[in-house]
N, C-alpha and C. Protein backbone atom coordinates (compact mmCIF):
# COMPACT_ATOMS: atom_id res chain seq x y z
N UNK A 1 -1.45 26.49 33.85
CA UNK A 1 -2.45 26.40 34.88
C UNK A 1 -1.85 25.75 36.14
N UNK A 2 -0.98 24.75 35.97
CA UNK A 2 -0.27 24.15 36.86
C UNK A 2 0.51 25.01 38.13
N UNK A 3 1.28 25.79 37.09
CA UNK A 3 2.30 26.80 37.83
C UNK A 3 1.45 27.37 38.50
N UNK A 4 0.32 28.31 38.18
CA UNK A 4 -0.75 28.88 39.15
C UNK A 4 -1.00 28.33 40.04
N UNK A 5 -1.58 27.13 40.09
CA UNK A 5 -1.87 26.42 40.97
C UNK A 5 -1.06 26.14 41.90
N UNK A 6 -0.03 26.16 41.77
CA UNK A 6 0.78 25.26 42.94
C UNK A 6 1.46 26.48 43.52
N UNK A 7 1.60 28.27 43.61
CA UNK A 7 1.49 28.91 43.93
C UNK A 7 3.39 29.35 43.77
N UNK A 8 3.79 30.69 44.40
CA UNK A 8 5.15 31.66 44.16
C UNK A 8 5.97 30.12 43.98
N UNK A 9 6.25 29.39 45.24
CA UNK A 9 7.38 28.75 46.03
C UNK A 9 7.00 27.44 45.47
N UNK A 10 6.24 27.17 44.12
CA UNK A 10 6.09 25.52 44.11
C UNK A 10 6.74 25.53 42.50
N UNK A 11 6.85 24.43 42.02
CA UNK A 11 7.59 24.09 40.71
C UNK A 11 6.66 23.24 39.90
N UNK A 12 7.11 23.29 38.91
CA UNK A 12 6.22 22.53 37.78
C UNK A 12 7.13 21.60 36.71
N UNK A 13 7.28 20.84 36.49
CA UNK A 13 8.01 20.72 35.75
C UNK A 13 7.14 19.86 33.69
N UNK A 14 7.94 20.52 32.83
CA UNK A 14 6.85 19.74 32.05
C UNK A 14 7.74 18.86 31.10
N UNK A 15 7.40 17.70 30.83
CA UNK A 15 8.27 16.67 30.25
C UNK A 15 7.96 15.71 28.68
N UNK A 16 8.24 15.80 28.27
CA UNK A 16 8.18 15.25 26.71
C UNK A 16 8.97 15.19 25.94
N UNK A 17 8.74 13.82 25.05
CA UNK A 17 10.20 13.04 23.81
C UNK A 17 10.18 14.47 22.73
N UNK A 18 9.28 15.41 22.45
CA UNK A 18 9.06 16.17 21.80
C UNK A 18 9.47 17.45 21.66
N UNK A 19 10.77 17.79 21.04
CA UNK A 19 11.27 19.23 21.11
C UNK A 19 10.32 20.39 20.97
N UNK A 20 9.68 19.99 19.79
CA UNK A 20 8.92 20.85 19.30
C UNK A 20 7.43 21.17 19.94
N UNK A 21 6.93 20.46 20.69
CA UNK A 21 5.87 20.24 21.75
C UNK A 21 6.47 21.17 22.73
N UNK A 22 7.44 20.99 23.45
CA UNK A 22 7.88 21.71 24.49
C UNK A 22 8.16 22.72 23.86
N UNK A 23 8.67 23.14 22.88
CA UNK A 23 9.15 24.61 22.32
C UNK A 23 7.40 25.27 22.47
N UNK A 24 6.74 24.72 21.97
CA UNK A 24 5.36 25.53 22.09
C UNK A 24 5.10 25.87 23.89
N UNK A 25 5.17 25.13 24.45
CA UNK A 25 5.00 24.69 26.03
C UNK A 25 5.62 26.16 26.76
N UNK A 26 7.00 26.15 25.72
CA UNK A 26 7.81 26.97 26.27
C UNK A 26 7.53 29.10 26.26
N UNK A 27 6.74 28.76 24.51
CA UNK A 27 6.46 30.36 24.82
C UNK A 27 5.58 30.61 25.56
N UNK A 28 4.55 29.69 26.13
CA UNK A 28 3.13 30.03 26.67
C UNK A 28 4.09 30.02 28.17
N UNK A 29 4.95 29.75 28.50
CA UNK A 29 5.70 30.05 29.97
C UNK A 29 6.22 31.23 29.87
N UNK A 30 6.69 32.22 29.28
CA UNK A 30 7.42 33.37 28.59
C UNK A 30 6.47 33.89 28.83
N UNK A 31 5.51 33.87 27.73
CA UNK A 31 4.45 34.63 28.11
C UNK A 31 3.65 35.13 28.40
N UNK A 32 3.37 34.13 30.09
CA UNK A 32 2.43 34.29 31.20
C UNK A 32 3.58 34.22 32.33
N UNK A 33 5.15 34.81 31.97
CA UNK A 33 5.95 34.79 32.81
C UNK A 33 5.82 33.81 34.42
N UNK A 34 6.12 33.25 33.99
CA UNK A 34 6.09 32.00 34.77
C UNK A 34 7.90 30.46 34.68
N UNK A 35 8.53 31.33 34.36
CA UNK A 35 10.39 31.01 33.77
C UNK A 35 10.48 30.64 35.08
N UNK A 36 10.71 31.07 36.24
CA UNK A 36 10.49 30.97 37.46
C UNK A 36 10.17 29.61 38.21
N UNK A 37 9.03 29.42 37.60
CA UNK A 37 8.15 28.08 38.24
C UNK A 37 8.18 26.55 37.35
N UNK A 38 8.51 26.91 36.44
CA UNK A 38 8.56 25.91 35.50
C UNK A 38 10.00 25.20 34.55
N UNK A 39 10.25 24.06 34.93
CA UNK A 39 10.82 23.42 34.46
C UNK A 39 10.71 22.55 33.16
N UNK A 40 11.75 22.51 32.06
CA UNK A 40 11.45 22.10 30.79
C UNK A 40 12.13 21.29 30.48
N UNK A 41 11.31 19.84 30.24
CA UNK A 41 12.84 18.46 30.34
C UNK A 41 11.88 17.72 28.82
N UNK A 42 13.78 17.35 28.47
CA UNK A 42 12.98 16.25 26.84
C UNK A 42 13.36 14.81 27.39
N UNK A 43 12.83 13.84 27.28
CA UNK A 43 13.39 12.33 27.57
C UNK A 43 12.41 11.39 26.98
N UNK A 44 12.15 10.48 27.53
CA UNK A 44 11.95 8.89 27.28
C UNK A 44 11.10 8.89 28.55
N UNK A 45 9.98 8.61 28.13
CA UNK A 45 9.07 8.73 29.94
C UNK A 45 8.93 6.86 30.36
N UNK A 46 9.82 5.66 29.65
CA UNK A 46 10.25 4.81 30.20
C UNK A 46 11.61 4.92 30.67
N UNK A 47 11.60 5.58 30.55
CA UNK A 47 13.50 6.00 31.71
C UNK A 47 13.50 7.98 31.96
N UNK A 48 12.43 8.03 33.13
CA UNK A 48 12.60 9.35 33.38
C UNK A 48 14.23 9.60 34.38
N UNK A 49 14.28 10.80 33.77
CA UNK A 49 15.21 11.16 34.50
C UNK A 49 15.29 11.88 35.76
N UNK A 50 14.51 11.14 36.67
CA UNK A 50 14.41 11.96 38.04
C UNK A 50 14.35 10.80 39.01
N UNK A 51 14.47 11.46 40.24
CA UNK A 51 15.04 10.48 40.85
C UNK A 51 13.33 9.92 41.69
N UNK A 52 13.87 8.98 42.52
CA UNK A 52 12.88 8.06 42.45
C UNK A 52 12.09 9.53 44.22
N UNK A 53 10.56 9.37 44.08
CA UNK A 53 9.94 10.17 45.10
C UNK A 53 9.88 11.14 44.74
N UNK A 54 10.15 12.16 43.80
CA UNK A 54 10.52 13.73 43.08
C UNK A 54 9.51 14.15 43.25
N UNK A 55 8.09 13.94 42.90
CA UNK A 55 7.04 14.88 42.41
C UNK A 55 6.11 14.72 43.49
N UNK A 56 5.22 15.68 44.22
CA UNK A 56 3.79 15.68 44.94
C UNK A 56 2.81 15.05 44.00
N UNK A 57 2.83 15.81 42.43
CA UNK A 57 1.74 15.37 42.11
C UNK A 57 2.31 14.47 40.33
N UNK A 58 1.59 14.06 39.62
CA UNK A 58 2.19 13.90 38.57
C UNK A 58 0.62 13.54 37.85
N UNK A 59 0.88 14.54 36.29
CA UNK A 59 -0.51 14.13 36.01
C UNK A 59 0.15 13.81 34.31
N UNK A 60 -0.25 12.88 33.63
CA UNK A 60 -0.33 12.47 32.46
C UNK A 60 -1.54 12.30 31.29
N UNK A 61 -1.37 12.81 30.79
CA UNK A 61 -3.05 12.55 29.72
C UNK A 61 -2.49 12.19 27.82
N UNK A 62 -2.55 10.83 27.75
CA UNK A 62 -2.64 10.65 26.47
C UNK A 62 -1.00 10.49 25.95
N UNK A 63 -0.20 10.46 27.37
CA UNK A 63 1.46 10.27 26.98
C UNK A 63 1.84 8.54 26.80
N UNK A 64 0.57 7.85 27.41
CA UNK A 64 0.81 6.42 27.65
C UNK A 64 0.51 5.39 26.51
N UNK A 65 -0.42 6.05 25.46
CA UNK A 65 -1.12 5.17 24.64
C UNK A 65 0.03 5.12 23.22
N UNK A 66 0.75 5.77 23.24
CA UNK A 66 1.86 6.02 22.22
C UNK A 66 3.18 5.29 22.58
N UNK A 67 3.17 4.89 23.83
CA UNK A 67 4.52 4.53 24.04
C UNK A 67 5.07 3.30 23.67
N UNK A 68 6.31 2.35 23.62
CA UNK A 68 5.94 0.90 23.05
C UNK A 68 6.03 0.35 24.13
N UNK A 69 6.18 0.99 25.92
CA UNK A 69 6.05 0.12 26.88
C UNK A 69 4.82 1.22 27.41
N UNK A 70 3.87 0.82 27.67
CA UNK A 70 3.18 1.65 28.12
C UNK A 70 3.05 1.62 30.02
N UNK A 71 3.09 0.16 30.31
CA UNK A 71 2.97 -0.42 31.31
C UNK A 71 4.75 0.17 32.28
N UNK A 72 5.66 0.04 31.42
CA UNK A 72 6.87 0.47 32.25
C UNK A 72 6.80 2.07 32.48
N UNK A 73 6.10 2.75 31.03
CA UNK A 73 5.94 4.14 31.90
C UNK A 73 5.23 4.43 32.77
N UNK A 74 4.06 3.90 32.87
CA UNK A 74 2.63 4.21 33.81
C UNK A 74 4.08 4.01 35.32
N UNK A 75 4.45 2.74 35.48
CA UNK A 75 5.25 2.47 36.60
C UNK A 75 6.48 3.29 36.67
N UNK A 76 7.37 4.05 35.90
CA UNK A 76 8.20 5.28 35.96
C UNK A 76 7.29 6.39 36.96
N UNK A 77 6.00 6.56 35.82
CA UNK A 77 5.30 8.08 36.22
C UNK A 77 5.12 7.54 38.29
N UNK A 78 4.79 6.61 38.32
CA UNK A 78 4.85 5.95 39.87
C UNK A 78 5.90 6.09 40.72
N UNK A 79 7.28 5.81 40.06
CA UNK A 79 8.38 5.48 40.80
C UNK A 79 8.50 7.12 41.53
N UNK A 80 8.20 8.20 40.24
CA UNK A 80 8.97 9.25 40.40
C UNK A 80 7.54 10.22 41.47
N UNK A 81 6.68 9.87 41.67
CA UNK A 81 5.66 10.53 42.69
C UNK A 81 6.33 9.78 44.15
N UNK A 82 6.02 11.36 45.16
CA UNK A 82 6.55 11.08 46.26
C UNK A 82 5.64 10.18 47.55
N UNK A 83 5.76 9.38 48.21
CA UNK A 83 4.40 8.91 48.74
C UNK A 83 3.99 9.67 49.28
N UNK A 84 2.48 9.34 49.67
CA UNK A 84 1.21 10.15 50.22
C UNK A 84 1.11 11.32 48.65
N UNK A 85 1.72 11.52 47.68
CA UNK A 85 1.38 11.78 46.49
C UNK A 85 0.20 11.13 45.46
N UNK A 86 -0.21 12.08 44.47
CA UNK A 86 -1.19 11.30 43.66
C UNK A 86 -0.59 11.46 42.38
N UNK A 87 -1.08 10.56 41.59
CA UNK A 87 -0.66 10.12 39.93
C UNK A 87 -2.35 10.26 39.47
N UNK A 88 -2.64 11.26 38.37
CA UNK A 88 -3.16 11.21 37.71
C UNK A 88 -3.07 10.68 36.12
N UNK A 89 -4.03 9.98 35.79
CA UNK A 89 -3.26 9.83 34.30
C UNK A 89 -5.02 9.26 33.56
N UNK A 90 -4.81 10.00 32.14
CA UNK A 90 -6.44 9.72 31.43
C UNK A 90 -5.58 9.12 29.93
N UNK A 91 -5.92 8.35 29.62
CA UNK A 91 -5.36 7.41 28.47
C UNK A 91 -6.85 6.60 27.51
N UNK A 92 -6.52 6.31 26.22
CA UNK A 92 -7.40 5.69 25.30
C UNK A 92 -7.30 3.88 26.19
N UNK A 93 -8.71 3.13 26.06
CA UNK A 93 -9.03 2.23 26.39
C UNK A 93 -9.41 1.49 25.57
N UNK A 94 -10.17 0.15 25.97
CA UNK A 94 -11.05 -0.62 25.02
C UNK A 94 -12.28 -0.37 25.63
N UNK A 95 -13.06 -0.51 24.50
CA UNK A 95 -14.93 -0.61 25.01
C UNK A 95 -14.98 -1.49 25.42
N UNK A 96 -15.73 -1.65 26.34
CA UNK A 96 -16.30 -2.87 27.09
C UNK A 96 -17.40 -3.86 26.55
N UNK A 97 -18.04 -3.19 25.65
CA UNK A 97 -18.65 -3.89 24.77
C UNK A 97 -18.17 -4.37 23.67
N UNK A 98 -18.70 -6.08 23.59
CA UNK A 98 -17.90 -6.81 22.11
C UNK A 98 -18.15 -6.40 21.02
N UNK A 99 -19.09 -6.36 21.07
CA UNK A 99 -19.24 -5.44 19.12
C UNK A 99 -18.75 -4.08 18.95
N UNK A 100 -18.71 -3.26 19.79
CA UNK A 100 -18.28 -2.24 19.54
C UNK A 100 -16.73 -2.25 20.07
N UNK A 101 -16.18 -3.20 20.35
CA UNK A 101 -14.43 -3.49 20.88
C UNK A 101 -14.71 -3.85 19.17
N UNK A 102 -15.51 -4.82 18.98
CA UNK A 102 -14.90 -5.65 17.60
C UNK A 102 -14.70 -4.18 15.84
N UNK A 103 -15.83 -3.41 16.21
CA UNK A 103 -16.21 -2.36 15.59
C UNK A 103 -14.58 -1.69 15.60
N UNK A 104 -14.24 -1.03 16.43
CA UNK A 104 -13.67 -0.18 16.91
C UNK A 104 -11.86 -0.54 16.52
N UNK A 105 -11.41 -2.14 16.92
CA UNK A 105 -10.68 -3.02 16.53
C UNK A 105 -10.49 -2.93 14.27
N UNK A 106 -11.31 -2.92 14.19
CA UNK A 106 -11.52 -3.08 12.85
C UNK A 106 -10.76 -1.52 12.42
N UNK A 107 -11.89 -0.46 12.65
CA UNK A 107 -11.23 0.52 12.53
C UNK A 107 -10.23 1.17 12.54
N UNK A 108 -9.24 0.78 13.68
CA UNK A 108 -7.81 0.45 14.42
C UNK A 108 -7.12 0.52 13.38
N UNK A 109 -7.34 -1.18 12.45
CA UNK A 109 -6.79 -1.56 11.97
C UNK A 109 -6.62 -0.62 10.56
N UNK A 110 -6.79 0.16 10.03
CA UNK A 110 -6.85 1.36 8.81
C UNK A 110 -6.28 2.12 9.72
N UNK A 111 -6.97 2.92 10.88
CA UNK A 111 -6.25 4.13 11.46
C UNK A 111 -4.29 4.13 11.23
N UNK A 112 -4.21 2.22 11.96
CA UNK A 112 -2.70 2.55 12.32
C UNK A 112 -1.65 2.81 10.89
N UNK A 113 -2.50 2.41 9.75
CA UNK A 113 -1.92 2.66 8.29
C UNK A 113 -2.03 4.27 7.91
N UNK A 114 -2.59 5.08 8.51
CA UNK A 114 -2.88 6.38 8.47
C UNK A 114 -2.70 7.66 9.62
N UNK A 115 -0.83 7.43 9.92
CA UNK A 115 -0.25 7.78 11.34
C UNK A 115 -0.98 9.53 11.41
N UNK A 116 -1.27 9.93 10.84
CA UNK A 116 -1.95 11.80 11.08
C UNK A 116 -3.42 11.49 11.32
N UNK A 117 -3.91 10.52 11.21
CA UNK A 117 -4.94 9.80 11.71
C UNK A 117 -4.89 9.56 13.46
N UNK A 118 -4.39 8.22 13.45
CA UNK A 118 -4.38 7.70 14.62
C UNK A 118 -3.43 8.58 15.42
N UNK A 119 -2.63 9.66 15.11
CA UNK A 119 -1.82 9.93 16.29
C UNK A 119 -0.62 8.67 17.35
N UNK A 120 -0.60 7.66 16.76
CA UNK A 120 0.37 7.04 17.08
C UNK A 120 -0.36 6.28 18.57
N UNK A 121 -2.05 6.82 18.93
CA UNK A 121 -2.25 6.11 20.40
C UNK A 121 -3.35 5.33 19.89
N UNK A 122 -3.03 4.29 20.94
CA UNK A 122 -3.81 2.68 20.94
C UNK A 122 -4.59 2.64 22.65
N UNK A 123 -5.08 1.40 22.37
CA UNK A 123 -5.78 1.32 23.90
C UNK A 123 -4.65 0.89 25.05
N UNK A 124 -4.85 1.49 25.80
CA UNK A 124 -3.51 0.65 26.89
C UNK A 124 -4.18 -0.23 27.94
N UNK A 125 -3.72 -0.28 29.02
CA UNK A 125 -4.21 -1.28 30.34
C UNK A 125 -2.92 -0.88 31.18
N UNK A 126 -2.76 0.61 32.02
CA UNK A 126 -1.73 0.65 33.29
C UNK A 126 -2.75 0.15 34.84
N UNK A 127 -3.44 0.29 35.00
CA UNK A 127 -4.09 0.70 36.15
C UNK A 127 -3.86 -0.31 36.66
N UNK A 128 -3.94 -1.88 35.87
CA UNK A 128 -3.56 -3.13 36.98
C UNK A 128 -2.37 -3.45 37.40
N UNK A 129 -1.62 -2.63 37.47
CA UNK A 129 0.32 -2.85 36.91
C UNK A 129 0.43 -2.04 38.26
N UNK A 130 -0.06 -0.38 38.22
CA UNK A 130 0.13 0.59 39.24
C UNK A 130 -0.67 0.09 40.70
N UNK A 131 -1.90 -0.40 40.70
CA UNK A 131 -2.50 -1.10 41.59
C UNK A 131 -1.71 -2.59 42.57
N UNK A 132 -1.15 -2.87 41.66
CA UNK A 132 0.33 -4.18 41.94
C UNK A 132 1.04 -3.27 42.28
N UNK A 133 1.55 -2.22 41.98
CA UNK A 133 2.76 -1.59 43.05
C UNK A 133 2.42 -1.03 44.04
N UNK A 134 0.91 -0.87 44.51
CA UNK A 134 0.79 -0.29 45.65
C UNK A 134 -0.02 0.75 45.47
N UNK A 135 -0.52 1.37 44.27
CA UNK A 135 -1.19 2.58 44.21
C UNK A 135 -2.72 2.45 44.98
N UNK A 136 -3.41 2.56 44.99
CA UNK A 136 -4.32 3.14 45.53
C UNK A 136 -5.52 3.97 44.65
N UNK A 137 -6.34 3.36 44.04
CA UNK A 137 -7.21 4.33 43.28
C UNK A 137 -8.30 5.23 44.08
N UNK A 138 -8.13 6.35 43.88
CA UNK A 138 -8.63 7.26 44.62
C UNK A 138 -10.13 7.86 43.74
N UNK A 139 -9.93 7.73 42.49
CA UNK A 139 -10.84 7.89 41.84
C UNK A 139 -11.11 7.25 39.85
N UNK A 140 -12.04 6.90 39.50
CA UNK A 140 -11.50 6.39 37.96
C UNK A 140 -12.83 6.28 37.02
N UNK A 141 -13.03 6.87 36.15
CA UNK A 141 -14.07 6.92 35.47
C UNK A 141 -13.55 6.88 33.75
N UNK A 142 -14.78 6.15 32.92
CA UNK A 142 -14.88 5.67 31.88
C UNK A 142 -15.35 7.09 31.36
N UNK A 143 -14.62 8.11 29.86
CA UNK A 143 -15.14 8.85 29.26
C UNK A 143 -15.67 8.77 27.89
N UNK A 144 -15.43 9.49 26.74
CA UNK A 144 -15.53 9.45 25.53
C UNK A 144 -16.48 8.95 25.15
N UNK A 145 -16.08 8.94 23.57
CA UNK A 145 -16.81 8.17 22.44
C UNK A 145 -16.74 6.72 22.42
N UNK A 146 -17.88 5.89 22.42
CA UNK A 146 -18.38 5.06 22.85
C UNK A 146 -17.19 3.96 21.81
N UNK A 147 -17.10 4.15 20.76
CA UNK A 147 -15.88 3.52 19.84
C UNK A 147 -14.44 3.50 20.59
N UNK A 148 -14.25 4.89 21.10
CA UNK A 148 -12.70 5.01 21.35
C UNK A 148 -13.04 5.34 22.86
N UNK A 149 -13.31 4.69 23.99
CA UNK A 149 -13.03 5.08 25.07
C UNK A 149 -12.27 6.15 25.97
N UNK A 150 -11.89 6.35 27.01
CA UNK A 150 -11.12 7.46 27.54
C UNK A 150 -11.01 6.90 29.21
N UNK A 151 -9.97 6.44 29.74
CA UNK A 151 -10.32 6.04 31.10
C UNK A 151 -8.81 7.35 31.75
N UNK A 152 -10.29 7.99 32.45
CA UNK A 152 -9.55 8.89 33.81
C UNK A 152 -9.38 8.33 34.99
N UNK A 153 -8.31 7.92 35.75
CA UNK A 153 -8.00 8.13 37.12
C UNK A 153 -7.08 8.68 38.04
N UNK A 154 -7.22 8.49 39.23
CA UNK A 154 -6.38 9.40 40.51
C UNK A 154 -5.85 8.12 41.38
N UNK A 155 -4.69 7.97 41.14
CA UNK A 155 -3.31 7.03 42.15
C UNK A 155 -3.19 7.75 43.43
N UNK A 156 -3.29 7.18 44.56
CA UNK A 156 -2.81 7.85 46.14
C UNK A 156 -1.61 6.69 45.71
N UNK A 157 -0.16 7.25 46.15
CA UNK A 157 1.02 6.51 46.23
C UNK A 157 1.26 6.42 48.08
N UNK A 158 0.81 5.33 48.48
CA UNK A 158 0.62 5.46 50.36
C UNK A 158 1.87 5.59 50.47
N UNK A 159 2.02 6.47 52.00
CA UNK A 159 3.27 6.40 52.44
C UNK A 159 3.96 5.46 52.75
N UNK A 160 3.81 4.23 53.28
CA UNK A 160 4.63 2.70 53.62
C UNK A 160 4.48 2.01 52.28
């Protein structure tokens, strides 16, 4: 959808620790021919490999809650957006409510013994980290299931 979007002359690039993720990534580029527009990188999204300003846009969903620095990637996915660029990124949270943080906490605690369960993601906290470097929230809303939260937002990276 990306590649569409960003039209003939724009690039996409898609990035993940996951061979086998991107191998899937990869036939759905094949075959909506799109080889052209799209770029296919494996790494460590706390040490991306691009250089610092690279991307217009950069969007992340659900790459942050798995990581064991979550806070140094949120600030990678930052380094590597170009200013006057936006950083999107939607990640698992905590409820804001105590009984249902405490509820939810409890639950946690079985999920992380049951990794095809939990998927390996926890609640994070980037937004106060990216906001300290300068980001700019442009937009940010609370989703999901009232147990497992979902926080969406939109980073403006200002130009100065």
């Amino acid at each position: 959808m990306a590649a569409k979007k960003v039209g003939r002359h724009g690039k996409v690039t898609l990035f993940d620790l996951n061979d086998e993720m991107l191998a899937v990534a990869k036939e759905k580029v094949v075959r909506e021919n799109l080889q052209e527009r799209i770029d296919i990188k494996t790494g460590d999204m706390v040490r991306l490999p691009f250089d610092d300003n690279s991307f217009d846009v950069v969007l992340s969903i659900y790459s942050l809650c798995p990581l064991y620095d979550p806070v140094k990637g949120a600030l990678e996915l930052y380094r590597v957006t170009k200013p006057g660029g936006k950083l999107g990124i939607g990640h698992s949270t905590e409820p804001k409510n105590r009984i249902l943080k405490y509820l939810s906490d409890r639950i946690e605690d079985v999920a992380w013994r049951l990794p095809w369960l939990s998927m390996g993601c926890r609640s994070v906290d980037v937004l106060p980290a990216l906001q300290d470097a300068g980001g700019e929230v442009v937009c940010s809303k609370h989703t999901g299931f009232p147990l497992w939260p979902f926080l969406v937002f939109v980073i403006n990276k200002p130009l100065t």
